[in-house]
Protein backbone atom coordinates (compact mmCIF):
# COMPACT_ATOMS: atom_id res chain seq x y z
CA UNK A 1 -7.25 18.90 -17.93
CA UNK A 2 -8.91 17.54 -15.14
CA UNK A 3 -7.84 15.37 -12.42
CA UNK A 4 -7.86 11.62 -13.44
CA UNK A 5 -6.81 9.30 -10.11
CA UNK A 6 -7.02 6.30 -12.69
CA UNK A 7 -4.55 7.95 -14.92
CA UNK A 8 -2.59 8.46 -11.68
CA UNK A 9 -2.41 5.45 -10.21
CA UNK A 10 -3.48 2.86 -12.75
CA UNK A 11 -1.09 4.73 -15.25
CA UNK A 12 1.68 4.71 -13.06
CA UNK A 13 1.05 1.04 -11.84
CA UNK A 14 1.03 -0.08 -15.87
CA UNK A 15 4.30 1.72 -16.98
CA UNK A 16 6.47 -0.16 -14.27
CA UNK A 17 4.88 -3.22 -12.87
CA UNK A 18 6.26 -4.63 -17.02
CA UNK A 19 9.66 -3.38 -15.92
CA UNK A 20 9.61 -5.12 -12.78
CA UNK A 21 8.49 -8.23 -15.05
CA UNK A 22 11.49 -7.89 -17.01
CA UNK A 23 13.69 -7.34 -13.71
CA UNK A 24 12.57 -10.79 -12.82
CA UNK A 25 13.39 -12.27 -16.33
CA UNK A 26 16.90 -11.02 -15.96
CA UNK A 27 17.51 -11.84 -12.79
CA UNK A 28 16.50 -15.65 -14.21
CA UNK A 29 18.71 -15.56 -17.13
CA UNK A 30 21.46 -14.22 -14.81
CA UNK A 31 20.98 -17.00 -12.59
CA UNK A 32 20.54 -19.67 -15.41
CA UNK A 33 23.53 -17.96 -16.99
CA UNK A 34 26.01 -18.15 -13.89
CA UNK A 35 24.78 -21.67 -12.62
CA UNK A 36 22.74 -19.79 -9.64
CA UNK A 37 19.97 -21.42 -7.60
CA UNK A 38 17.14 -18.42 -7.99
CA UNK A 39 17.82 -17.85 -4.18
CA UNK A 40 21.27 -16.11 -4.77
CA UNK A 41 18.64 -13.45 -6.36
CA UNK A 42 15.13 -13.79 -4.66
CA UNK A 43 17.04 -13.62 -1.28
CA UNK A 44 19.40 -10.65 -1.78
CA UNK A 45 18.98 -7.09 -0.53
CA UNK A 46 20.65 -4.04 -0.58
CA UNK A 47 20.73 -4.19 3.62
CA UNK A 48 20.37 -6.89 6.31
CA UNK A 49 17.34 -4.87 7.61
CA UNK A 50 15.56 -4.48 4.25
CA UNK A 51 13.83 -6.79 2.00
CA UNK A 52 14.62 -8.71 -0.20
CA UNK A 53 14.39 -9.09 -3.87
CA UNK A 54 11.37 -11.33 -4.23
CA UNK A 55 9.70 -9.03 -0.90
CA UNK A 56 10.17 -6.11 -2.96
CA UNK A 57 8.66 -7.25 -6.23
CA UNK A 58 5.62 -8.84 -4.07
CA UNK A 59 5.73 -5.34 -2.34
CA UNK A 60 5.14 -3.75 -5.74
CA UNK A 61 2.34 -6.25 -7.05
CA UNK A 62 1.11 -5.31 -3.45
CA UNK A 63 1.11 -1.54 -4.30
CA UNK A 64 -0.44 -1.31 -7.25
CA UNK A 65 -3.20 -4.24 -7.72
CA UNK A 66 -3.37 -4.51 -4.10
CA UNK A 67 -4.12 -0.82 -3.56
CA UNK A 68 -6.95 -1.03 -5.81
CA UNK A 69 -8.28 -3.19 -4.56
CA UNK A 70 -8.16 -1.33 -1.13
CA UNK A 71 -9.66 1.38 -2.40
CA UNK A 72 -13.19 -0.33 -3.49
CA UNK A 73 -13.53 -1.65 -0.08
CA UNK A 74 -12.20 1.57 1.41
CA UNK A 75 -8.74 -0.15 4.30
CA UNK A 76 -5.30 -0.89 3.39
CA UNK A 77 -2.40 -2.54 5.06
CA UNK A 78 0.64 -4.02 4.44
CA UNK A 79 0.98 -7.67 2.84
CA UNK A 80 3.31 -9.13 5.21
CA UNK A 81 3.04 -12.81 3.75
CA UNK A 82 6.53 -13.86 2.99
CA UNK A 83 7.63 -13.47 -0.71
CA UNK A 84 7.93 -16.78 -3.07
CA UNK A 85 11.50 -17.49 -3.80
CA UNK A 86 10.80 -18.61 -7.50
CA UNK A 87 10.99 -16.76 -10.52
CA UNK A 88 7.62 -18.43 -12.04
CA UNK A 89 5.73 -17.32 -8.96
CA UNK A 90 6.98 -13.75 -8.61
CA UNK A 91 6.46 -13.25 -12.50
CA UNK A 92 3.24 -14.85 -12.49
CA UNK A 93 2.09 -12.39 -9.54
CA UNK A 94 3.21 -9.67 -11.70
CA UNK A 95 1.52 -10.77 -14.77
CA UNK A 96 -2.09 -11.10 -12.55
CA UNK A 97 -1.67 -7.54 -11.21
CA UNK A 98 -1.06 -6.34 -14.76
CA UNK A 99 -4.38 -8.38 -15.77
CA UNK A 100 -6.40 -7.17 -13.55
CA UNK A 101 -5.19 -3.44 -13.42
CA UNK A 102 -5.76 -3.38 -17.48
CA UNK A 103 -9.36 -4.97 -16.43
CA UNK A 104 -10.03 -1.76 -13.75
CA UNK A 105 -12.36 0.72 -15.90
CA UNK A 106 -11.22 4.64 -15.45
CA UNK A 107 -14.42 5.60 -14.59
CA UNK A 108 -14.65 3.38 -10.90
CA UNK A 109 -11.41 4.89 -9.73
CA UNK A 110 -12.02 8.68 -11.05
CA UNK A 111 -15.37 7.85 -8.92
CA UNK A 112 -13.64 7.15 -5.61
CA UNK A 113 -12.04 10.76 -5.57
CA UNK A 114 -13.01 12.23 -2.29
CA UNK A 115 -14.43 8.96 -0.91
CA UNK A 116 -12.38 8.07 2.72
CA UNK A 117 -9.51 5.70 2.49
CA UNK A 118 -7.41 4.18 5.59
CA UNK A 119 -3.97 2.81 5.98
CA UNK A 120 -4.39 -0.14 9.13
CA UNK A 121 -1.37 -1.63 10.52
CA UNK A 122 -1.29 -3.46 13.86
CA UNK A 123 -2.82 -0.57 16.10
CA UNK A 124 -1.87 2.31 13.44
CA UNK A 125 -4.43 3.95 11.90
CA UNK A 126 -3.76 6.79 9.17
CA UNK A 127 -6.79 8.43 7.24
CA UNK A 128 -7.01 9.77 4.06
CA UNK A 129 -8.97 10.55 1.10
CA UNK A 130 -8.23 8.46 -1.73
CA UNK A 131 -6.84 10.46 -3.95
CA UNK A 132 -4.05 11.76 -1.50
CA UNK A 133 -3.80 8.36 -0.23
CA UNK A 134 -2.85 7.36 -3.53
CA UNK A 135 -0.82 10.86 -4.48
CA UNK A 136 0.97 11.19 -0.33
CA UNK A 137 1.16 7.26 0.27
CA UNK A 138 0.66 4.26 -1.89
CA UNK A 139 3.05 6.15 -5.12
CA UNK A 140 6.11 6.58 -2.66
CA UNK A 141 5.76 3.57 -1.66
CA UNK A 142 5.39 1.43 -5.25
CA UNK A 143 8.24 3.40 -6.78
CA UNK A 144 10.42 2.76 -3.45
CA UNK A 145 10.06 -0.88 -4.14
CA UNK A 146 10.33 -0.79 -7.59
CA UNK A 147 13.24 1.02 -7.21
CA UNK A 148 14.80 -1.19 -4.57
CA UNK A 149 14.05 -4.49 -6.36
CA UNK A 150 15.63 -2.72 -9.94
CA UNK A 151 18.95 -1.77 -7.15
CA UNK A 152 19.13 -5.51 -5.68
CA UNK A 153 19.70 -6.40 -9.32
CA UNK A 154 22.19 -3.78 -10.31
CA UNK A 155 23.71 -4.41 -6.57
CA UNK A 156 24.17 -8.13 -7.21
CA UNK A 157 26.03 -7.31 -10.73
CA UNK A 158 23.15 -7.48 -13.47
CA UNK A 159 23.78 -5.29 -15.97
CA UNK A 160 20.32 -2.86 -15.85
CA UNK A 161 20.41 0.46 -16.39
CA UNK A 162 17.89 3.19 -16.22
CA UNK A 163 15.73 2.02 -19.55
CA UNK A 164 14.92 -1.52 -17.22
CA UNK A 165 13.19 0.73 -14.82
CA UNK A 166 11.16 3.27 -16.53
CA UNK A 167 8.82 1.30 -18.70
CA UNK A 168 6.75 3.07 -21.73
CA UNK A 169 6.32 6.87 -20.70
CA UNK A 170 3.14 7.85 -21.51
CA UNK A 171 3.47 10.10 -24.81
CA UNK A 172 1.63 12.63 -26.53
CA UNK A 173 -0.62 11.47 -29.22
């Protein structure tokens, strides 16, 4: 089998970014549930210095859709727009990225392989090629914040487990 960075990325992005959808919906019904304003969600983290719920969900949208997006044009950096605080917004983000990453034909991305890609923030400057910006780089960092937003949940009380995170693997046949 040879290497497919569609499969890689695009693959990856579509197994979790519906698990980070249904993250948000339960972190609604827990909040419509216990009389919550969204906030008491959308605004917690596991950490005074990290971000919060609704950062790390835009954080995710911003890794996946975002990043390939970045590659066609070649520069990424980080989306440092502050997060909506509502759960219509957030799961209406999500929605798009899944939209438009079910739009992105294999072929364009398998096409960037070797092309140059680079990470820009504030005077930082990191260079890559695509594929190991996408394999080194942009992967850490969408399953970090999937991961975090899924823990701000479980943090706050919400019963998710393991199955909320993973999404559909990818199976034979």
């Amino acid at each position: 089998m040879s290497f497919s960075l569609h499969t890689t990325s695009v693959g990856a992005y579509l197994q979790i970014l519906p698990s980070v959808a249904g993250l948000i919906d339960k972190a609604e019904a827990h909040c419509a549930a216990n009389g919550l304003a969204p906030e008491a969600l959308t605004e917690a983290s596991l950490a005074p210095d990290m971000w919060n719920f609704a950062k790390q969900v835009t954080t995710v949208e911003h890794h996946s859709a975002g990043a390939v997006k970045a590659l066609r044009v070649g520069v990424f950096g980080p989306d440092l727009e502050p997060a909506p605080l509502d759960f219509a917004t957030l799961r209406s983000r999500i929605g798009a990225a899944i939209a438009f990453l079910q739009s992105v034909e294999p072929a364009e991305i398998d096409g960037l392989v070797g092309r140059d890609m680079r990470f820009e923030f504030r005077d930082r400057r990191m260079d890559f090629l695509a594929e190991d910006f996408i394999l080194s780089f942009n992967l850490p960092n969408f399953y970090f914040h999937a991961t975090a937003a899924y823990a701000v949940l479980r943090n706050q009380g919400l019963p998710v487990g393991k199955m909320d995170f993973l999404g559909r693997p990818r199976l034979k046949g």
